[in-house]
C-alpha atoms as a PDB file:
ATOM      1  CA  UNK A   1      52.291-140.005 -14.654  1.00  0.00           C
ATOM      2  CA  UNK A   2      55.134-142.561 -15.696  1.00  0.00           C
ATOM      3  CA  UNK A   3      56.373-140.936 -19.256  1.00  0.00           C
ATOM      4  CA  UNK A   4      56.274-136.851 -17.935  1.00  0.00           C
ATOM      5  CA  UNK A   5      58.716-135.652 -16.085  1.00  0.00           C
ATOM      6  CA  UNK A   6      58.221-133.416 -12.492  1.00  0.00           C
ATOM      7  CA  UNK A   7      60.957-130.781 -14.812  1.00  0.00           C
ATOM      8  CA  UNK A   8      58.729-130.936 -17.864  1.00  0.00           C
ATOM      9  CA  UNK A   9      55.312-130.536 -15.789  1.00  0.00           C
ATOM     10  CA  UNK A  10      56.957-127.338 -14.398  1.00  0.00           C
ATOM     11  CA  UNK A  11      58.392-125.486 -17.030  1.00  0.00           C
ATOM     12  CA  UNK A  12      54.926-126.302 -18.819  1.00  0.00           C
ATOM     13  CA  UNK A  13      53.410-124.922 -16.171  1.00  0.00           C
ATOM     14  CA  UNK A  14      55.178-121.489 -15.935  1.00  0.00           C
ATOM     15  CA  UNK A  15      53.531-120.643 -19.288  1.00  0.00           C
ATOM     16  CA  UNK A  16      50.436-119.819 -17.405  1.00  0.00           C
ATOM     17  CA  UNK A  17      49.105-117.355 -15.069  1.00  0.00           C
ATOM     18  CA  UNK A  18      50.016-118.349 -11.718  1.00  0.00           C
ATOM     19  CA  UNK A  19      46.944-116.803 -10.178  1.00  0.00           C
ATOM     20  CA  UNK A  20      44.719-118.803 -13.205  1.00  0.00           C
ATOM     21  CA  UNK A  21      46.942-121.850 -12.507  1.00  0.00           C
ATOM     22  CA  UNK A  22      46.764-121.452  -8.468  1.00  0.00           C
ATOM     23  CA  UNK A  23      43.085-120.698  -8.716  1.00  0.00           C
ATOM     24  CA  UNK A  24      42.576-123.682 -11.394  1.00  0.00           C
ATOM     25  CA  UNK A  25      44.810-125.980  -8.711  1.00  0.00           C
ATOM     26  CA  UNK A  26      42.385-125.142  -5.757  1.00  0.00           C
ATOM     27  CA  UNK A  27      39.695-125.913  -7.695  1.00  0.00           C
ATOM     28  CA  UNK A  28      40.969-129.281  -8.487  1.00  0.00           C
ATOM     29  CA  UNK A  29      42.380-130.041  -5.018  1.00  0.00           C
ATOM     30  CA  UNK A  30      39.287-129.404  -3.555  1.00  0.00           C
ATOM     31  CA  UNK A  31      37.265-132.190  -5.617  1.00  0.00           C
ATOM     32  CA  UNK A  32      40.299-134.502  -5.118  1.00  0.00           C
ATOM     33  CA  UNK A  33      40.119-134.112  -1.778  1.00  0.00           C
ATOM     34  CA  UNK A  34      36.758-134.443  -1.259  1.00  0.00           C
ATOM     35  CA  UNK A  35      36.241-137.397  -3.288  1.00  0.00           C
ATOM     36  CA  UNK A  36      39.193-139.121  -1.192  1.00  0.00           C
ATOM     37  CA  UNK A  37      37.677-138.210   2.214  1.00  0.00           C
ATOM     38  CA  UNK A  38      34.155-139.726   1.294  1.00  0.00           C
ATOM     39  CA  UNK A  39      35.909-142.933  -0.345  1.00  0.00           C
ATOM     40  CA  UNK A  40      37.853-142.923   3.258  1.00  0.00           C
ATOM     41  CA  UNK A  41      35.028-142.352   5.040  1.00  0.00           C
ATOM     42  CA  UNK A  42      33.042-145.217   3.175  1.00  0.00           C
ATOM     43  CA  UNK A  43      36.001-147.301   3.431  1.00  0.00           C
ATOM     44  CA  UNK A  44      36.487-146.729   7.676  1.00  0.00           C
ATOM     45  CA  UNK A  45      32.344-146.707   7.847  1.00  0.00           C
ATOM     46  CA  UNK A  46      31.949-146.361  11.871  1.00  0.00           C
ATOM     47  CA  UNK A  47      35.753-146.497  12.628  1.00  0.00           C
ATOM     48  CA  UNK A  48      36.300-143.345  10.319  1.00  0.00           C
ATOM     49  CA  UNK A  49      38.051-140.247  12.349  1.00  0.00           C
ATOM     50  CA  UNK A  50      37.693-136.611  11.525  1.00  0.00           C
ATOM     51  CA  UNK A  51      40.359-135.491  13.301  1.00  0.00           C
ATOM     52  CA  UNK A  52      42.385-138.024  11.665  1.00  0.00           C
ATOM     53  CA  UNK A  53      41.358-136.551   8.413  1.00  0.00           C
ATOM     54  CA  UNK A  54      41.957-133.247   9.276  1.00  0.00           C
ATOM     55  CA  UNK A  55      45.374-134.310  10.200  1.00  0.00           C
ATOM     56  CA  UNK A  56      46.506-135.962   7.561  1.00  0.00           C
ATOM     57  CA  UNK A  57      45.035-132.899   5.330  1.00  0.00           C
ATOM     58  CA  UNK A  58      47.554-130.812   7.005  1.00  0.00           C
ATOM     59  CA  UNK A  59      50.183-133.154   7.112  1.00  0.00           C
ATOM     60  CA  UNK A  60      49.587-132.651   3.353  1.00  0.00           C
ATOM     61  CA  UNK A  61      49.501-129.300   3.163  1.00  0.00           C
ATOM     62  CA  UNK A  62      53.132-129.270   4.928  1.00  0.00           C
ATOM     63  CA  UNK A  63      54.574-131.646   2.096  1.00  0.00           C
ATOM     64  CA  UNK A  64      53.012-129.529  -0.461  1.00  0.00           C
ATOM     65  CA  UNK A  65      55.178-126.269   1.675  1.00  0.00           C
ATOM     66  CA  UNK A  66      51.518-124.633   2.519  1.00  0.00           C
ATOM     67  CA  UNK A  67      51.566-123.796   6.071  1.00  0.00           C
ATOM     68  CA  UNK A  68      47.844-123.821   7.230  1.00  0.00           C
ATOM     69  CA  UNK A  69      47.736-120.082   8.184  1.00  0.00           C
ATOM     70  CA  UNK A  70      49.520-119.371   5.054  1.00  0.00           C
ATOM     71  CA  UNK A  71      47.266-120.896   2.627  1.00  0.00           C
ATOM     72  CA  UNK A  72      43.902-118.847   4.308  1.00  0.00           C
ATOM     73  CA  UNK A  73      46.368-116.409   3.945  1.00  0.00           C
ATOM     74  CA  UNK A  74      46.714-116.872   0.387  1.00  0.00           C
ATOM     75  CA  UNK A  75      43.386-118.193  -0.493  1.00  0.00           C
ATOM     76  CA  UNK A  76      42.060-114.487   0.617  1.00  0.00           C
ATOM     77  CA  UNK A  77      44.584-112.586  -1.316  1.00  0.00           C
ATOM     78  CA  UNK A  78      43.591-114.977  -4.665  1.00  0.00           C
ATOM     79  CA  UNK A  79      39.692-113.866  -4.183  1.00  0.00           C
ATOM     80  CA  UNK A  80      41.171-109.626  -3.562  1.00  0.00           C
ATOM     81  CA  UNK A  81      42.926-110.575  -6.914  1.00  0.00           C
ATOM     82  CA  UNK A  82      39.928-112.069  -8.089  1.00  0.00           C
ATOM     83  CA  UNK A  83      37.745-109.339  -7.150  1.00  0.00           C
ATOM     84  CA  UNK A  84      40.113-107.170  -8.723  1.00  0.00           C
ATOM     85  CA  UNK A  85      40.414-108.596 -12.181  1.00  0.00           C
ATOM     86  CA  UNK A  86      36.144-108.449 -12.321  1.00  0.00           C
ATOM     87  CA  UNK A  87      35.702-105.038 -11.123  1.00  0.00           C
ATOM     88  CA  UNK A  88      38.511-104.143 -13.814  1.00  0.00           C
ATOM     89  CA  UNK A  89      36.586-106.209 -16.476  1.00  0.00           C
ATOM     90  CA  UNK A  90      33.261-104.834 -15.690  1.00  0.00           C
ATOM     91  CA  UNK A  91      34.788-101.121 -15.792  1.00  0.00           C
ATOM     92  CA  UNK A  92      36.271-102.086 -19.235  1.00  0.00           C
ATOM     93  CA  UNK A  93      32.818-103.573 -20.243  1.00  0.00           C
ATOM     94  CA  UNK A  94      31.160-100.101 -19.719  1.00  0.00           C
ATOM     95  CA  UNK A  95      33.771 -98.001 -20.996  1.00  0.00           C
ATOM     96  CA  UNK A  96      33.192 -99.663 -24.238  1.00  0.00           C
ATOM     97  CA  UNK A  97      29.241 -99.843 -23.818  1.00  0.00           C
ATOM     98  CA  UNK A  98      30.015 -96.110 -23.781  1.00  0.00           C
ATOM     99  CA  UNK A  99      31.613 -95.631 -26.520  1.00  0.00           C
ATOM    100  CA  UNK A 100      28.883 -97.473 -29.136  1.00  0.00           C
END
């Protein structure tokens, strides 16, 4: 990242939606991560470890301050929101097929 600071990164991202930009960063982490456990997997071949995987995932997910029950916890309350936002659309949608 070299040239951008941690500060700038930040305030840029408070400009968005933090459900878009938490929904947007699960998205993301999830190819990241999978990519990394195949090249890890690849890279170990018969020596490779799942539960050694799955402990250094939540080793992770400590740094990052997601606790393991908390993020399920929060995963489920970003697909309610989710849920939320397209019933709301869709009742928008035929308010104004309605109207025409």
């Amino acid at each position: 990242m070299g040239s951008i600071s941690y500060e700038a990164l930040k305030a840029q991202a408070a400009e968005y939606d933090p459900d878009d930009l938490a929904s947007a960063r699960l998205a993301v982490r999830s190819e990241k991560e999978a990519s990394a456990e195949e090249k890890v997997r690849v890279a170990y071949g018969d020596h490779y470890d799942p539960k050694t995987m799955c402990d250094a995932k939540h080793d992770v997910a400590v740094m990052l301050g997601e606790g393991e029950a908390g993020s399920v916890v929060e995963k489920l309350r970003r697909m309610a929101r989710e849920e939320k936002r397209l019933q709301q659309r869709h009742t928008r949608e035929k308010k104004h097929e309605e109207r025409l």
